[in-house]
C-alpha atoms as a PDB file:
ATOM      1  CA  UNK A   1    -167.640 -97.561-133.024  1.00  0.00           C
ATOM      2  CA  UNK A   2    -167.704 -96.086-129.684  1.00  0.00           C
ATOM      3  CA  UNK A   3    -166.647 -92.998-127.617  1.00  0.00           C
ATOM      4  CA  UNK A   4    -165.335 -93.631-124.410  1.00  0.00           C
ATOM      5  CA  UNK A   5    -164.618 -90.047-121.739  1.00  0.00           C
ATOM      6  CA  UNK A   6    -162.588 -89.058-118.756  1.00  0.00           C
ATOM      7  CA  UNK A   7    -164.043 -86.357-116.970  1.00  0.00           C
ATOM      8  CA  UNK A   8    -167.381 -86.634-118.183  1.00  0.00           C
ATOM      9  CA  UNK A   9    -170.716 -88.572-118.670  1.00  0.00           C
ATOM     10  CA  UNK A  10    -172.352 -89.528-121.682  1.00  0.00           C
ATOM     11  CA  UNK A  11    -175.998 -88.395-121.943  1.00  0.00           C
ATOM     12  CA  UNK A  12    -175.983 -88.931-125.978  1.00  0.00           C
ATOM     13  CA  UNK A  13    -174.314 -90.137-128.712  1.00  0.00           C
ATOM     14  CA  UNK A  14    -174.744 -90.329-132.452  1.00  0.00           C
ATOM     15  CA  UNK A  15    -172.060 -90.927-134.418  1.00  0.00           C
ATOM     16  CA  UNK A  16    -169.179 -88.278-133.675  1.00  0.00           C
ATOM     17  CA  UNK A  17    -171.663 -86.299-131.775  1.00  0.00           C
ATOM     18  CA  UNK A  18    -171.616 -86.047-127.835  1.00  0.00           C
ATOM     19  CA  UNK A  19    -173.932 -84.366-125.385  1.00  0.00           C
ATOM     20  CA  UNK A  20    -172.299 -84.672-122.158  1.00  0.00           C
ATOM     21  CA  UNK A  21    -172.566 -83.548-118.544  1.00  0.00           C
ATOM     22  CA  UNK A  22    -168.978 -82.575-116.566  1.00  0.00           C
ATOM     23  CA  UNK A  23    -167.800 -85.174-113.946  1.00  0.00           C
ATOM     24  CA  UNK A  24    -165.418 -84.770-111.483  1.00  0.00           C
ATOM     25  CA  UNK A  25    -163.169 -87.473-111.268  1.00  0.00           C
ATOM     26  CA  UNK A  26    -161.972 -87.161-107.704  1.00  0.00           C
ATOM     27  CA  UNK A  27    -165.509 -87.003-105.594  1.00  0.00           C
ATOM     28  CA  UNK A  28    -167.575 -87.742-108.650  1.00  0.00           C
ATOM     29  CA  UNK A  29    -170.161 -84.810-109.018  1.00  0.00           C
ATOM     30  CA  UNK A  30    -171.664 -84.079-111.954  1.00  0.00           C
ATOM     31  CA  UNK A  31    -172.567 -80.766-113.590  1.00  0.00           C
ATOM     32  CA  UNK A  32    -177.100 -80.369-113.978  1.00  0.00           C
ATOM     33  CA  UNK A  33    -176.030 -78.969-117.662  1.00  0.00           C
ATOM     34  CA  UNK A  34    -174.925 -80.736-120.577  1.00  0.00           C
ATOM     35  CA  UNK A  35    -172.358 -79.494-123.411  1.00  0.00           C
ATOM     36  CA  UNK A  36    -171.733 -81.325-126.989  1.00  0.00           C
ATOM     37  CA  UNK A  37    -168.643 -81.371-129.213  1.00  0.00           C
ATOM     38  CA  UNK A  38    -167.652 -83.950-131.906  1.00  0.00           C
ATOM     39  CA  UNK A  39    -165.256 -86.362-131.322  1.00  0.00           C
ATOM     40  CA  UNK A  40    -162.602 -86.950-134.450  1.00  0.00           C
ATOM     41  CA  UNK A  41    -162.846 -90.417-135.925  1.00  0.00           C
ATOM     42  CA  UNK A  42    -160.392 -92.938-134.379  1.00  0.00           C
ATOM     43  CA  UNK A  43    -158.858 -90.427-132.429  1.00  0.00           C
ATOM     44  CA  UNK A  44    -159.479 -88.362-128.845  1.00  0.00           C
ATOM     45  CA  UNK A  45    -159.901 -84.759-128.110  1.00  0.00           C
ATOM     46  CA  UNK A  46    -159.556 -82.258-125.235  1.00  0.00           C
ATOM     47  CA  UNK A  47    -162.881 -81.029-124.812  1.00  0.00           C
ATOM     48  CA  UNK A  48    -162.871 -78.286-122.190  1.00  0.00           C
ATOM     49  CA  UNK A  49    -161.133 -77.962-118.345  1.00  0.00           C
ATOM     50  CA  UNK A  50    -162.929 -77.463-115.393  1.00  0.00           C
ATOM     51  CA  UNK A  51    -162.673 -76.651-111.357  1.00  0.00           C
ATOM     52  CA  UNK A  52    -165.272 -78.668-109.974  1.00  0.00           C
ATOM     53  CA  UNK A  53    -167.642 -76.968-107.520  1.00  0.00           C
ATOM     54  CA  UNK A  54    -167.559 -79.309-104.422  1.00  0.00           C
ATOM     55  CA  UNK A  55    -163.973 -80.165-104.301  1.00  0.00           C
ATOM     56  CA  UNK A  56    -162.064 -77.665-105.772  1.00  0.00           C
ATOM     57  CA  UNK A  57    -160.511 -80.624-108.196  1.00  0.00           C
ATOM     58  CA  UNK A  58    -159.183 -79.356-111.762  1.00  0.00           C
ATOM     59  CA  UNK A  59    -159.421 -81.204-114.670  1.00  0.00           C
ATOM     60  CA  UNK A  60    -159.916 -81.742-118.612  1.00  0.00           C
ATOM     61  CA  UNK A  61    -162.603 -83.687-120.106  1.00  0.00           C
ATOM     62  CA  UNK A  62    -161.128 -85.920-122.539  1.00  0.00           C
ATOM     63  CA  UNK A  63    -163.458 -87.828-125.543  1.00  0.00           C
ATOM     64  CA  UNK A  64    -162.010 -91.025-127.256  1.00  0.00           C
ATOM     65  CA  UNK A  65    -163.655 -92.238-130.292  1.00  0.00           C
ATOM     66  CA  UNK A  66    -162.265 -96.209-131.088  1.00  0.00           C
ATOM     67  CA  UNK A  67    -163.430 -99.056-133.335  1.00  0.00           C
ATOM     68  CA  UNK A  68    -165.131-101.757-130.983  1.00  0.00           C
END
């Protein structure tokens, strides 16, 4: 299994459990703080939106958890 996001990076992953750090998909910055949520089996969730600092961009982070 694997979890795949948009709008964020990975820092760890066990199981349905993600620690993650914002990214901004438009100039690519990425938050100094990280934030976890599970991720339903075989399915995706919204995890949070965000206005990125540099850029102004807005965005949701999106988690995807699939069978490799």
């Amino acid at each position: 299994m694997a979890i795949e996001m948009t709008g964020g990076k990975i820092v760890n992953e066990r199981g349905t459990v993600v620690t993650f750090r914002q990214r901004c998909e438009s100039c690519g910055f990425v938050h100094d703080w990280n934030k976890t949520t599970i991720v339903p089996a075989y399915g995706s969730r919204k995890v949070r939106a965000f206005t990125c600092p540099e850029c102004g961009n807005y965005q949701e982070v999106e988690a995807f958890h699939f069978k490799k």
